[in-house]
C-alpha atoms as a PDB file:
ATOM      1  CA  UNK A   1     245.293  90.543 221.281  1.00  0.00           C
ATOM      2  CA  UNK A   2     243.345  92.618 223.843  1.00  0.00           C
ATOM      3  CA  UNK A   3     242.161  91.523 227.006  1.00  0.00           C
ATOM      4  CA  UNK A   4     240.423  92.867 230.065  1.00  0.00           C
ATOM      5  CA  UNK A   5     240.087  92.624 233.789  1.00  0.00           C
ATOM      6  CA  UNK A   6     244.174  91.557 234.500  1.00  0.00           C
ATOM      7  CA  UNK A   7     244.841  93.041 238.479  1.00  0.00           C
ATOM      8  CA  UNK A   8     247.920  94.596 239.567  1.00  0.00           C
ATOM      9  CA  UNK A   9     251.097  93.064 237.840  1.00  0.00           C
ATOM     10  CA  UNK A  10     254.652  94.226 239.083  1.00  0.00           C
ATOM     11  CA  UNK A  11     257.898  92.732 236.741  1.00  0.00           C
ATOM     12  CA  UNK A  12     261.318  92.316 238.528  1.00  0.00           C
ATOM     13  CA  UNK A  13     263.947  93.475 236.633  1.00  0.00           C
ATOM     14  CA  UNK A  14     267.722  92.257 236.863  1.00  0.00           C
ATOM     15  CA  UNK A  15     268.540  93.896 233.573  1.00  0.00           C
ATOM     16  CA  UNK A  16     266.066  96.853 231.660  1.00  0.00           C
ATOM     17  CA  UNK A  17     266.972  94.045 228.572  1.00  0.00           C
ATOM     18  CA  UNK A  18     265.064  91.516 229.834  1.00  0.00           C
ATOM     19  CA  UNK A  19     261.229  93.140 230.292  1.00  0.00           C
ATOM     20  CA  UNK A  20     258.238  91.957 229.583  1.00  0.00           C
ATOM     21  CA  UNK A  21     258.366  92.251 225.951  1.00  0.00           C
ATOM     22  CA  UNK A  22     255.814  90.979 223.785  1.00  0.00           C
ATOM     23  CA  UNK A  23     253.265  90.190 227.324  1.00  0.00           C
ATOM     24  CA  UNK A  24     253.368  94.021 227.890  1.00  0.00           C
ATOM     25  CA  UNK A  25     250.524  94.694 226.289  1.00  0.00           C
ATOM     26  CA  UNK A  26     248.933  91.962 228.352  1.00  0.00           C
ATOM     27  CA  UNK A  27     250.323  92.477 231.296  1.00  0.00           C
ATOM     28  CA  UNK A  28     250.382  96.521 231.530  1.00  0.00           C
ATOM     29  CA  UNK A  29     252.895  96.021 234.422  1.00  0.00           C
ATOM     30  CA  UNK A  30     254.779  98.301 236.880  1.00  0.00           C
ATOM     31  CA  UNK A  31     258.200  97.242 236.558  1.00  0.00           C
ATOM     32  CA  UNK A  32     260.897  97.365 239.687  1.00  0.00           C
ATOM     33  CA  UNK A  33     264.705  96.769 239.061  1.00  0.00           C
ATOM     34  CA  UNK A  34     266.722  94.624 241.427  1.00  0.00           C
ATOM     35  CA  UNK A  35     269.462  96.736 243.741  1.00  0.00           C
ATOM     36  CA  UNK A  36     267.000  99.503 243.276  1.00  0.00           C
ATOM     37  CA  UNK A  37     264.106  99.352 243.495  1.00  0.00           C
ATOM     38  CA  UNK A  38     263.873  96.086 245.683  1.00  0.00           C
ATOM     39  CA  UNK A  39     264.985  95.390 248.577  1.00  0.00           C
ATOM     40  CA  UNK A  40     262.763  96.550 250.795  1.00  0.00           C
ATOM     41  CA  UNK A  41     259.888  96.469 248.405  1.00  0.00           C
ATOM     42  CA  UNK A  42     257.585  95.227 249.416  1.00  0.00           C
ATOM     43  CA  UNK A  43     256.458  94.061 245.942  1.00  0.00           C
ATOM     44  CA  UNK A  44     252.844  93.992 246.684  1.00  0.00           C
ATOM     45  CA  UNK A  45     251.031  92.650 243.449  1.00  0.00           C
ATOM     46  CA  UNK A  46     248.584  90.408 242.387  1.00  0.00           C
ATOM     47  CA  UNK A  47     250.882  88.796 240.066  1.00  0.00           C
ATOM     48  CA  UNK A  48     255.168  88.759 240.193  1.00  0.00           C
ATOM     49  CA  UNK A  49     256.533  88.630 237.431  1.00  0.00           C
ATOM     50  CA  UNK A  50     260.585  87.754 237.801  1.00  0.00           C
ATOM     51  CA  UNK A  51     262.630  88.236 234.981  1.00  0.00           C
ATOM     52  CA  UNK A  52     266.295  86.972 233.975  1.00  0.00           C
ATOM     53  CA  UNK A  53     269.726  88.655 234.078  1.00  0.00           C
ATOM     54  CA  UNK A  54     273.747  87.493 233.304  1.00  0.00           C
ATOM     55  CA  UNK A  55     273.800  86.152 236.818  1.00  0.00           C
ATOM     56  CA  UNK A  56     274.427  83.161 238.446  1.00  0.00           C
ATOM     57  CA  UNK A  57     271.941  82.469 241.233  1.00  0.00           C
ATOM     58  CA  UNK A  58     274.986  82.312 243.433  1.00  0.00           C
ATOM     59  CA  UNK A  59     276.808  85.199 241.999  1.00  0.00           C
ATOM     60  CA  UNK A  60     278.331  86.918 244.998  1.00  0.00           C
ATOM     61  CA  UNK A  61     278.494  90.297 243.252  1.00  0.00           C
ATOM     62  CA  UNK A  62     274.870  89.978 243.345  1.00  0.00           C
ATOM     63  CA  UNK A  63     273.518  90.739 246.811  1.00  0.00           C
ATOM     64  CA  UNK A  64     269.956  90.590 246.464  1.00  0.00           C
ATOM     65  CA  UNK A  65     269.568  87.225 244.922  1.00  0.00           C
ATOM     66  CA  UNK A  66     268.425  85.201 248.458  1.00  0.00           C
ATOM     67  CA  UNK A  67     266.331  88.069 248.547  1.00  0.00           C
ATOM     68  CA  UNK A  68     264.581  87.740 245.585  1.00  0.00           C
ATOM     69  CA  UNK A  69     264.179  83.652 246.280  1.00  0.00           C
ATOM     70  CA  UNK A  70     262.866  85.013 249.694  1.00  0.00           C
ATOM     71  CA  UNK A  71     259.816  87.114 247.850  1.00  0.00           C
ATOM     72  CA  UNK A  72     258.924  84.522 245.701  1.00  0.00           C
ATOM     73  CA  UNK A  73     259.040  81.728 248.606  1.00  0.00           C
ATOM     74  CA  UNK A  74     256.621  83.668 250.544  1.00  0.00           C
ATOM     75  CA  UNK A  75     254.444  84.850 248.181  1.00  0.00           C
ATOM     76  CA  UNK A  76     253.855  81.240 246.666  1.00  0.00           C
ATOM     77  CA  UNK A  77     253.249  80.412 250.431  1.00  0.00           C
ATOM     78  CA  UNK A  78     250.420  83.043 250.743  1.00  0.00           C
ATOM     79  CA  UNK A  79     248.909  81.377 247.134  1.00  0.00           C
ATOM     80  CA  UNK A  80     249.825  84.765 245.162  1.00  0.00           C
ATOM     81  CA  UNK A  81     250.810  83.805 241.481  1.00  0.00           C
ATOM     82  CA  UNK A  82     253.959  84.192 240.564  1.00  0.00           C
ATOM     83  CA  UNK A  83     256.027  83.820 236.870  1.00  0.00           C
ATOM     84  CA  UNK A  84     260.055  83.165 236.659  1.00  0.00           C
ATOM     85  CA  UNK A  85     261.627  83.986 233.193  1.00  0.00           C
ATOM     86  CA  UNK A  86     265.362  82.878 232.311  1.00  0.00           C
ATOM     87  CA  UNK A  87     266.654  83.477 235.708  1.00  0.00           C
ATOM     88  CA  UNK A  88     263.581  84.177 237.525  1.00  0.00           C
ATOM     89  CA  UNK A  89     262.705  80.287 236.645  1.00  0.00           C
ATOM     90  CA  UNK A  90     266.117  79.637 238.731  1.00  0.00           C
ATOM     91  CA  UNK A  91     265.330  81.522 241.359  1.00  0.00           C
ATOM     92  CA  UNK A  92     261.578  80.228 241.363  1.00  0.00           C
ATOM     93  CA  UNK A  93     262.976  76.398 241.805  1.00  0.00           C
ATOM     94  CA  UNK A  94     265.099  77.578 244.668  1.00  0.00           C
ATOM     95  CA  UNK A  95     262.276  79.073 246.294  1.00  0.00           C
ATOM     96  CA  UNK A  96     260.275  75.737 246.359  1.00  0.00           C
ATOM     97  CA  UNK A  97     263.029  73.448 247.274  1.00  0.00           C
ATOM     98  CA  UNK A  98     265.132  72.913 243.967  1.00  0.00           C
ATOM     99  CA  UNK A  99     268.596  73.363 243.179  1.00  0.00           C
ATOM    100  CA  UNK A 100     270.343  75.019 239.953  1.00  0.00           C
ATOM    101  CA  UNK A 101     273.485  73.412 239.085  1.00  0.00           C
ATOM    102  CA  UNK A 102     276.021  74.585 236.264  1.00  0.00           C
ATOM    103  CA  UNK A 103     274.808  73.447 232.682  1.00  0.00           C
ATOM    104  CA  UNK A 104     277.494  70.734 230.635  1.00  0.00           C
ATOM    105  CA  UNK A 105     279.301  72.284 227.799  1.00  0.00           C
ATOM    106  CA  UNK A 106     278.773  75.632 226.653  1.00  0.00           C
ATOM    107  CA  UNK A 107     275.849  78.031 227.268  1.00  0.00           C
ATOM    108  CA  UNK A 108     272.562  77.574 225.077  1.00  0.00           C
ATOM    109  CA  UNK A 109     272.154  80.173 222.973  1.00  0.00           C
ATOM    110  CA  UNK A 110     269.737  80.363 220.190  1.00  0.00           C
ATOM    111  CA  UNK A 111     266.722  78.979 219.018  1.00  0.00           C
ATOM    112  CA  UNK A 112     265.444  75.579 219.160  1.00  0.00           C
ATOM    113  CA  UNK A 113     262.402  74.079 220.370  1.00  0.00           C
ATOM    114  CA  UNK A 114     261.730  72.362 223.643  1.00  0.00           C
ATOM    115  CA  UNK A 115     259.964  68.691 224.217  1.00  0.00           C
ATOM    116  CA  UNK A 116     256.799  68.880 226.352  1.00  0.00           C
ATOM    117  CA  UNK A 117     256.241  66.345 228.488  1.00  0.00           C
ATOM    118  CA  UNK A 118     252.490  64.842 229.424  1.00  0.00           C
ATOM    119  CA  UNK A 119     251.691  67.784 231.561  1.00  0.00           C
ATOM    120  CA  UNK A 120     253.095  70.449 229.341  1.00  0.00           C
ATOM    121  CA  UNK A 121     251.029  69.086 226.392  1.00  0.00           C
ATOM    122  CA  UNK A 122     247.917  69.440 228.278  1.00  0.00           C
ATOM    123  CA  UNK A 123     248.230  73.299 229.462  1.00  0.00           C
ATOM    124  CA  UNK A 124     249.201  76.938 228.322  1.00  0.00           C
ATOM    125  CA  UNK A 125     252.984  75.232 227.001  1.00  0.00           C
ATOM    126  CA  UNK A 126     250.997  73.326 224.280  1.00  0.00           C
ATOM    127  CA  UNK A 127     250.757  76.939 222.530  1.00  0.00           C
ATOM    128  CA  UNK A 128     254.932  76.860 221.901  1.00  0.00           C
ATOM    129  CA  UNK A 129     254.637  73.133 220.864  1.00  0.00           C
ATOM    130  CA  UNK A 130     257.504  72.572 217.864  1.00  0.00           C
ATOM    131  CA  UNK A 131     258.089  76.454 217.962  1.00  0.00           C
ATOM    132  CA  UNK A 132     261.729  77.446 218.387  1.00  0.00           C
ATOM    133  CA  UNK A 133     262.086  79.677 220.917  1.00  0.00           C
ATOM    134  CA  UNK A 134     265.107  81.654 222.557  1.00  0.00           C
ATOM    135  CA  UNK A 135     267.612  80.322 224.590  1.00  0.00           C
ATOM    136  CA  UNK A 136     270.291  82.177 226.723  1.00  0.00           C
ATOM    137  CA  UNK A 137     270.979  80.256 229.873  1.00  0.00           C
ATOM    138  CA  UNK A 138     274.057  78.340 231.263  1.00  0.00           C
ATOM    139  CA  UNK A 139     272.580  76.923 234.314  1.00  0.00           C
ATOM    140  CA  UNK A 140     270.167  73.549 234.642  1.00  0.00           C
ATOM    141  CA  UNK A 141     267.757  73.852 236.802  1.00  0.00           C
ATOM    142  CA  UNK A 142     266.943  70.516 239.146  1.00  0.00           C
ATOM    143  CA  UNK A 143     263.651  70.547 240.839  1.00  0.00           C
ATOM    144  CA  UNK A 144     262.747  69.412 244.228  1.00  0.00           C
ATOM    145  CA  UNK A 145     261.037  65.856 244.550  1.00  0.00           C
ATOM    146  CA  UNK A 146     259.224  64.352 247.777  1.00  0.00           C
ATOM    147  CA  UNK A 147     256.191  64.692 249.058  1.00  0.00           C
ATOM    148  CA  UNK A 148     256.269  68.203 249.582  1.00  0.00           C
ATOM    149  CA  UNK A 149     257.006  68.972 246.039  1.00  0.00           C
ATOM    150  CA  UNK A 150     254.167  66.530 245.286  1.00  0.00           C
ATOM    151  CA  UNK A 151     252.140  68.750 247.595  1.00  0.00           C
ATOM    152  CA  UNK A 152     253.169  72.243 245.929  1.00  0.00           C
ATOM    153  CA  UNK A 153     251.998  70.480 242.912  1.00  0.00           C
ATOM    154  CA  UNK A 154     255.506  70.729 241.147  1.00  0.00           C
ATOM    155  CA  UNK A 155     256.118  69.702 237.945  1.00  0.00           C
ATOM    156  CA  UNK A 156     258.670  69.591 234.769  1.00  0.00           C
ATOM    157  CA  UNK A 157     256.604  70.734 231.608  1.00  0.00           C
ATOM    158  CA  UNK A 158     259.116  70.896 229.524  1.00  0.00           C
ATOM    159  CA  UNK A 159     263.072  69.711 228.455  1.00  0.00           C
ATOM    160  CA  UNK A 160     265.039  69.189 226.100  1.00  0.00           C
ATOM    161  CA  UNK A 161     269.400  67.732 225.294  1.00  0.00           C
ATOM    162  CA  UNK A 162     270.490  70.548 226.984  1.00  0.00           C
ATOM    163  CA  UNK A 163     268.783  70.977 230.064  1.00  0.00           C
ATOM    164  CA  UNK A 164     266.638  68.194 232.340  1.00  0.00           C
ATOM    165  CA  UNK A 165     264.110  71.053 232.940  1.00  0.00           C
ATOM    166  CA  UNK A 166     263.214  73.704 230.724  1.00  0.00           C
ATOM    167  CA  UNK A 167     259.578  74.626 231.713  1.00  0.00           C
ATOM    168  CA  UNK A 168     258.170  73.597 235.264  1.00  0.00           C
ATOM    169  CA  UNK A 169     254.792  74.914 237.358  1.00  0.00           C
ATOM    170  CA  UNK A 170     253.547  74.756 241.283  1.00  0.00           C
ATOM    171  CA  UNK A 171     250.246  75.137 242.021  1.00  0.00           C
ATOM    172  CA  UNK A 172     250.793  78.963 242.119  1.00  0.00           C
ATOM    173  CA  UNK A 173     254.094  79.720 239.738  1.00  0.00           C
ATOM    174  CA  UNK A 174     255.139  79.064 236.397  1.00  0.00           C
ATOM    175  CA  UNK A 175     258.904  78.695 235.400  1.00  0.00           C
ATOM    176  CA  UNK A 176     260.449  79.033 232.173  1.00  0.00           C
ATOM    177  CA  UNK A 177     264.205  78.930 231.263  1.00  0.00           C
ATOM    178  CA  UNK A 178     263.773  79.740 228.251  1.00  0.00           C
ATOM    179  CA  UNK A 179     262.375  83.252 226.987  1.00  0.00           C
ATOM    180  CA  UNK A 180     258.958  83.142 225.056  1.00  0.00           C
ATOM    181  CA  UNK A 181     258.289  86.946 225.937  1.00  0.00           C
ATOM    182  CA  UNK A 182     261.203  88.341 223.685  1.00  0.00           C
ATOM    183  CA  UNK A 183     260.399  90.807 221.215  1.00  0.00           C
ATOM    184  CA  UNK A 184     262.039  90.046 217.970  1.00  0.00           C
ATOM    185  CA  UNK A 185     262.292  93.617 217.176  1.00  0.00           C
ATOM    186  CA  UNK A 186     264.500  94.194 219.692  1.00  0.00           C
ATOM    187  CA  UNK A 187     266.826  91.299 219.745  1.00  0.00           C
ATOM    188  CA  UNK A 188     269.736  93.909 218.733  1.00  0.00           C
ATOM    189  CA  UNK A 189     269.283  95.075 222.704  1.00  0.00           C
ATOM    190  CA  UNK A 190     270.141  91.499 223.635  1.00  0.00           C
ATOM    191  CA  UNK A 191     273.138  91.260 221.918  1.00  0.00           C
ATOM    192  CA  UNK A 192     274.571  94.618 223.045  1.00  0.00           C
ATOM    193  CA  UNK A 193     273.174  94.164 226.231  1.00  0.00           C
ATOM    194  CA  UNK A 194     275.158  90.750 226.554  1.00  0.00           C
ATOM    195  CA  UNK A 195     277.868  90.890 224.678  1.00  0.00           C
ATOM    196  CA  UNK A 196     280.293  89.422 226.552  1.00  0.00           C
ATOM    197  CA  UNK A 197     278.435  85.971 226.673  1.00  0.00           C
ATOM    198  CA  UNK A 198     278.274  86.415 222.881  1.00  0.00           C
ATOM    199  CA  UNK A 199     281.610  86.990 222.521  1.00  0.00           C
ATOM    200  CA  UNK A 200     282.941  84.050 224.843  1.00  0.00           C
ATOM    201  CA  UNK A 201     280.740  81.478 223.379  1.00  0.00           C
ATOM    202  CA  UNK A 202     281.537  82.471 220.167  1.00  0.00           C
ATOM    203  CA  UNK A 203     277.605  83.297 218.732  1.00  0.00           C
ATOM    204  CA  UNK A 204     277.410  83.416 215.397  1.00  0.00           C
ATOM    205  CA  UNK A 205     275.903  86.947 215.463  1.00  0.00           C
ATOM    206  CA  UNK A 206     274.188  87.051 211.507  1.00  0.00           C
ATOM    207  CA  UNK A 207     272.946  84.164 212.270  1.00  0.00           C
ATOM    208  CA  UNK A 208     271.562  84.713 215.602  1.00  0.00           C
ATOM    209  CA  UNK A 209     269.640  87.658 213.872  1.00  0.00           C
ATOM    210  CA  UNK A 210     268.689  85.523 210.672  1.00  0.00           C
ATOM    211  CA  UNK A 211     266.801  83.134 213.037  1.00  0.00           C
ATOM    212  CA  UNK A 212     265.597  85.657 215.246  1.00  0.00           C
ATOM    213  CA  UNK A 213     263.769  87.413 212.336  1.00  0.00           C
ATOM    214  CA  UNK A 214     262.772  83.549 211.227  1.00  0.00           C
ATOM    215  CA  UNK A 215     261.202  82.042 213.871  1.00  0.00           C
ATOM    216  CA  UNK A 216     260.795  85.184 216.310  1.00  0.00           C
ATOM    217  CA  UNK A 217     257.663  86.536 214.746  1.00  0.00           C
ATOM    218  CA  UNK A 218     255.974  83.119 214.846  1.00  0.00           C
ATOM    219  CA  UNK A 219     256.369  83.136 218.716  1.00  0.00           C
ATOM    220  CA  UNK A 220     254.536  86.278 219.683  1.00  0.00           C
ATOM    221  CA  UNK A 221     251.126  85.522 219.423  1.00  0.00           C
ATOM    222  CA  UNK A 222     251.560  81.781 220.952  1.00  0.00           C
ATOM    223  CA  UNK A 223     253.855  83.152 224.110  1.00  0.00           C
ATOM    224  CA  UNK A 224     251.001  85.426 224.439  1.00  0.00           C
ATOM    225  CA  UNK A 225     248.167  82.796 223.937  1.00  0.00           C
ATOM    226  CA  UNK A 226     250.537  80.994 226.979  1.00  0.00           C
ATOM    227  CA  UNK A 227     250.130  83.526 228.872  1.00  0.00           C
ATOM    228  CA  UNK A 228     246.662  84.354 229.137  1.00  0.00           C
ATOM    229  CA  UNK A 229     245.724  80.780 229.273  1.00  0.00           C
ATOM    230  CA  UNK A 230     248.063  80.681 232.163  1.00  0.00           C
ATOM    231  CA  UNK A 231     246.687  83.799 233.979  1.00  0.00           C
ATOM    232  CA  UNK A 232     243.197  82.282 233.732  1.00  0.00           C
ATOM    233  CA  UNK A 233     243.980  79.458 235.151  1.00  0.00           C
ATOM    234  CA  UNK A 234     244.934  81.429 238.421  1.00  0.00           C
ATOM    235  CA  UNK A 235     241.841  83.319 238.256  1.00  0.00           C
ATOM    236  CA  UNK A 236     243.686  86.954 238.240  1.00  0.00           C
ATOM    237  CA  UNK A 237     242.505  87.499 234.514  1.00  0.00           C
ATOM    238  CA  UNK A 238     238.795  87.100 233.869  1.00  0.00           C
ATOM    239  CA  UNK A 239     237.245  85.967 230.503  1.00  0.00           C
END
């Protein structure tokens, strides 16, 4: 897929595992790692990209996460576009007046599809429909309701037995839990890169790569369909 006329793009590392991954080529980004490169930033791009990380968004050997929610809270006030991914989606509901509460059972690991709901079916999400996708998350994330939230134009896209909210958007973010922009080629960096989680919840590792060489390849092109559509929408990425 090649496309043209994207502005300035800047993804927010936690981990160099999670990157942009199959939306590089799309998204051409500058990347900026967490505890290094930001704070102070600023992180002044058309479009913020946050990505995840094996953090809680309370962890307290995590410093920077309130400022993280803090740059995505006022950039979605100033109407610049912004994407969360795995924990970046947790962060992202904070920012707009949601909570994240610890997940039932163990973590979800894998891949499995998610349900769309009205909304999801009708935008960029309707790309992933019935496509497994990966999973690595603990956390649920509960968004904000009221009429502010009705105001930022919040809503779930997306959910499945696991968690209440898998996929959500504002009128200026998207959030995803789970992680359409993984590059099955490289799943071997995400179980190095988190092995303890695999280890503690017990992933079945040959299977983990059986399904990521099954149903990984069939996700690129539609995550990056997602994405463009997405962009679009927000009028950063021309035609």
């Amino acid at each position: 897929m090649t496309t043209t006329s994207l502005l300035s793009t800047v993804v927010l590392r936690q981990v160099v595992t999670e990157d942009a991954g199959v939306w590089e080529d799309v998204l051409n980004p500058s990347y900026a790692d967490v505890g290094v490169d930001f704070p102070p930033g600023p992180l002044d791009a058309d479009l913020l990209v946050v990505m995840g990380g094996p953090v809680r968004v309370d962890a307290p050997r995590n410093p920077y996460m309130s400022e993280v929610v803090e740059l995505i809270r006022s950039r979605h006030a100033a109407g610049r576009p912004v994407i969360g991914v795995g924990l970046g989606a947790q962060l992202l509901a904070l920012a707009l007046g949601g909570d994240v509460a610890p997940g039932v059972g163990p973590m979800q690991i894998g891949w499995s599809p998610v349900e769309l709901t009205e909304q999801g079916r009708q935008g960029p999400l309707r790309h992933l429909a019935d496509l497994p996708v990966l999973h690595w998350h603990g956390d649920r994330i509960e968004l904000p309701d009221g009429r502010a939230a009705i105001g930022a134009g919040i809503e779930r896209l997306a959910f499945d037995e696991h968690s209440p909210v898998q996929a959500f958007q504002s009128n200026h973010a998207l959030g995803l839990q789970f992680n359409p922009q993984v590059d099955p080629d490289r799943i071997q960096q995400w179980l190095d890169g988190y092995a303890p989680d695999v280890e503690d919840q017990g992933v079945d590792v040959p299977q983990f790569r059986q399904d990521a060489a099954t149903y990984g390849p069939a996700v690129v092109e539609p995550a990056r369909l997602l994405l463009v559509e997405w962009l679009r929408g927000t009028g950063i990425l021309a035609d």
